[in-house]
N, C-alpha and C. Protein backbone atom coordinates (compact mmCIF):
# COMPACT_ATOMS: atom_id res chain seq x y z
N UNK A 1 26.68 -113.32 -110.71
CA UNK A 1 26.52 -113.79 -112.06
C UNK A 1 27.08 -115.19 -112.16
N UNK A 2 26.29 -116.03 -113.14
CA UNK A 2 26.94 -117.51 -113.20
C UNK A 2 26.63 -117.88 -114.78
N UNK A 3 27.78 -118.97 -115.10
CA UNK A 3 28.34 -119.42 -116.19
C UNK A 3 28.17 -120.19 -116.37
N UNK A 4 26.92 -120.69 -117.08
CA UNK A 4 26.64 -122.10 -117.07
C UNK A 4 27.40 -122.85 -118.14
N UNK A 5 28.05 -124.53 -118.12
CA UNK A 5 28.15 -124.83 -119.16
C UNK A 5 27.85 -124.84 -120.14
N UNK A 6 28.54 -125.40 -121.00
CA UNK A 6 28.20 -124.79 -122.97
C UNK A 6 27.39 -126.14 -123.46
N UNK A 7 27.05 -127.19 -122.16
CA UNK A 7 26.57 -128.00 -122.34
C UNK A 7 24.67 -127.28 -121.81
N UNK A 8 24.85 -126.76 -121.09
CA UNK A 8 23.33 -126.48 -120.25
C UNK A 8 23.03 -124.84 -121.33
N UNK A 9 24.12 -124.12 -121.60
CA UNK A 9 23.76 -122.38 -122.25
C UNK A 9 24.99 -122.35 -123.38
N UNK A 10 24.46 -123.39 -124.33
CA UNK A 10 25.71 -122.56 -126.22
C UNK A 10 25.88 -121.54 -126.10
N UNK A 11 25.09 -120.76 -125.29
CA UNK A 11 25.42 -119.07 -125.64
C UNK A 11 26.79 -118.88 -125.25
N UNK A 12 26.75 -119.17 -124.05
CA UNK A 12 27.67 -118.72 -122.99
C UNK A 12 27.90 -117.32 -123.01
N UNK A 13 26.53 -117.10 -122.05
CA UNK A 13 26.15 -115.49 -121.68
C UNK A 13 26.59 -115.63 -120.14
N UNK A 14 27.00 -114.76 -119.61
CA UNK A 14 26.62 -114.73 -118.13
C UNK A 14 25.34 -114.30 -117.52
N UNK A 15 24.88 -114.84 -116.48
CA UNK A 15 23.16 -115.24 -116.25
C UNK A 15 23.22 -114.37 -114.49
N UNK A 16 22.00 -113.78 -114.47
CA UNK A 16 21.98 -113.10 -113.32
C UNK A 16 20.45 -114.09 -112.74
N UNK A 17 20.39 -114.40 -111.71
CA UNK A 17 19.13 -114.83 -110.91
C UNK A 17 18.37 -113.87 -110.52
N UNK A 18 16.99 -114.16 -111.75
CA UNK A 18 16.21 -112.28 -111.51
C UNK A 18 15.14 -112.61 -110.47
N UNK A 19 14.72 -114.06 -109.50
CA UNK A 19 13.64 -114.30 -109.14
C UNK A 19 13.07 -113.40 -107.84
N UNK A 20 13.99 -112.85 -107.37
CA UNK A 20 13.65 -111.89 -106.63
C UNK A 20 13.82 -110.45 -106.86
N UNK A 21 13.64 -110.09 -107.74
CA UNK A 21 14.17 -108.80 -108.68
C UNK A 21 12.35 -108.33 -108.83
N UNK A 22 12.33 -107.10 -108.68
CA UNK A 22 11.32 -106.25 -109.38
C UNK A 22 11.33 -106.12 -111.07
N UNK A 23 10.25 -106.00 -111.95
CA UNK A 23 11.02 -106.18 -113.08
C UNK A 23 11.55 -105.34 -114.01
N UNK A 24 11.63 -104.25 -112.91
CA UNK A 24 12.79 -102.78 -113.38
C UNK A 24 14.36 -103.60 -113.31
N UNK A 25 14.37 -103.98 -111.78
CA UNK A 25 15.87 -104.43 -111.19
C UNK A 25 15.92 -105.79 -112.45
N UNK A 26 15.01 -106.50 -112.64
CA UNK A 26 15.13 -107.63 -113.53
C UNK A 26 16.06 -107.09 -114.85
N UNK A 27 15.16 -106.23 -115.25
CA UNK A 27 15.82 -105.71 -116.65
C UNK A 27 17.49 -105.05 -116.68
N UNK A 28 17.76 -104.45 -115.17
CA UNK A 28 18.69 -103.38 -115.89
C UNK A 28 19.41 -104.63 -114.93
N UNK A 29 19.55 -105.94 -114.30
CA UNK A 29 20.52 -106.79 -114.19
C UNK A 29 20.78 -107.65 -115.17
N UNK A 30 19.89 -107.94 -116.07
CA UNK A 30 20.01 -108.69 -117.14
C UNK A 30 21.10 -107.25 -118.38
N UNK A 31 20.63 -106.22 -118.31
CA UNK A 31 21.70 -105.35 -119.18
C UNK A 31 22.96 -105.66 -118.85
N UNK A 32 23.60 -105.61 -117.33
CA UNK A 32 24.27 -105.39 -116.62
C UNK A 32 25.12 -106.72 -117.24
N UNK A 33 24.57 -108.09 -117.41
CA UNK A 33 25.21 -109.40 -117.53
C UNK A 33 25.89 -109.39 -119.12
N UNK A 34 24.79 -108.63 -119.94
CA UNK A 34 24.98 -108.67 -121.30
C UNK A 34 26.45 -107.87 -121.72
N UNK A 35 26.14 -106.70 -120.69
CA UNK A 35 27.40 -105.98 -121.10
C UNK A 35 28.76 -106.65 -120.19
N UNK A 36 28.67 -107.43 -119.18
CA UNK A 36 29.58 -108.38 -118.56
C UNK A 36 29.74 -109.20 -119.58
N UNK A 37 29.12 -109.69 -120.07
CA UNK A 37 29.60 -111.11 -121.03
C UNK A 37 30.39 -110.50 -122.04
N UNK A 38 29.52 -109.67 -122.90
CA UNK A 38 30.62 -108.60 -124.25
C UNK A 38 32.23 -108.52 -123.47
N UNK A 39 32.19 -107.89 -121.94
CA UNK A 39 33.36 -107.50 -121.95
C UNK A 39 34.42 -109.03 -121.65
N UNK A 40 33.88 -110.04 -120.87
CA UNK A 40 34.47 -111.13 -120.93
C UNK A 40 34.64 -112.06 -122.14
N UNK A 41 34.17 -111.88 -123.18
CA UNK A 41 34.39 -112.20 -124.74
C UNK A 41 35.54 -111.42 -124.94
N UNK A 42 35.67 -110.17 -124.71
CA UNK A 42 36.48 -109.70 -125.21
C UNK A 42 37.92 -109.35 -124.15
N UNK A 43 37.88 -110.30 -123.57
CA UNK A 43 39.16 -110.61 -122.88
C UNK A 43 39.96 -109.54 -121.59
N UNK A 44 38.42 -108.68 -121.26
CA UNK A 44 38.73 -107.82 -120.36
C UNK A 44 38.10 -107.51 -119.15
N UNK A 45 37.69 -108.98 -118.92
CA UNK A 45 36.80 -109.33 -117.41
C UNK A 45 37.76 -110.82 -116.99
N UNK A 46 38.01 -110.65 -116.17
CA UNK A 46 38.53 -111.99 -115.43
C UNK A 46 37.37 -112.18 -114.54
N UNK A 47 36.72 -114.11 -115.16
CA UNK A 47 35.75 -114.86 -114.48
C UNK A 47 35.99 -115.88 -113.96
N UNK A 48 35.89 -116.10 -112.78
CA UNK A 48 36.48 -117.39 -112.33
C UNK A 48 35.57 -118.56 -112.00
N UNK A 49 35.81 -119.51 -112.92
CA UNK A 49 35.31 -120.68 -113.70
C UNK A 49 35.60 -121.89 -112.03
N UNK A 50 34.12 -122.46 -111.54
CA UNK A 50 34.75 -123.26 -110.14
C UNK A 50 33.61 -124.52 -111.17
N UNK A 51 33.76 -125.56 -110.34
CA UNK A 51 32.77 -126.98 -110.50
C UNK A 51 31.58 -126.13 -109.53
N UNK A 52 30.36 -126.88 -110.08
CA UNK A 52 29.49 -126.69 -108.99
C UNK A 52 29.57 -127.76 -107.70
């Protein structure tokens, strides 16, 4: 999963790379990020933030 700046994603969702994903695996990795991000909003995921 990657964190794009708040300059490139305001959301600041965490983003899964679905391009090689079937679009079963597409969907339930994109769930997978949504419920990663909720829990890193809420201060109970440690993400570690590098430069590209």
């Amino acid at each position: 999963m990657v964190l794009l700046s708040q300059e490139l994603d305001p959301e600041q969702r965490l983003r899964v790379n679905t391009f090689f994903l079937t679009p079963d695996e597409a969907l339930e990795a994109n769930a997978l990020a949504d419920s990663m991000t909720r829990l890193w909003r809420a201060g109970k995921l440690d993400v570690e933030i590098v430069d590209p």
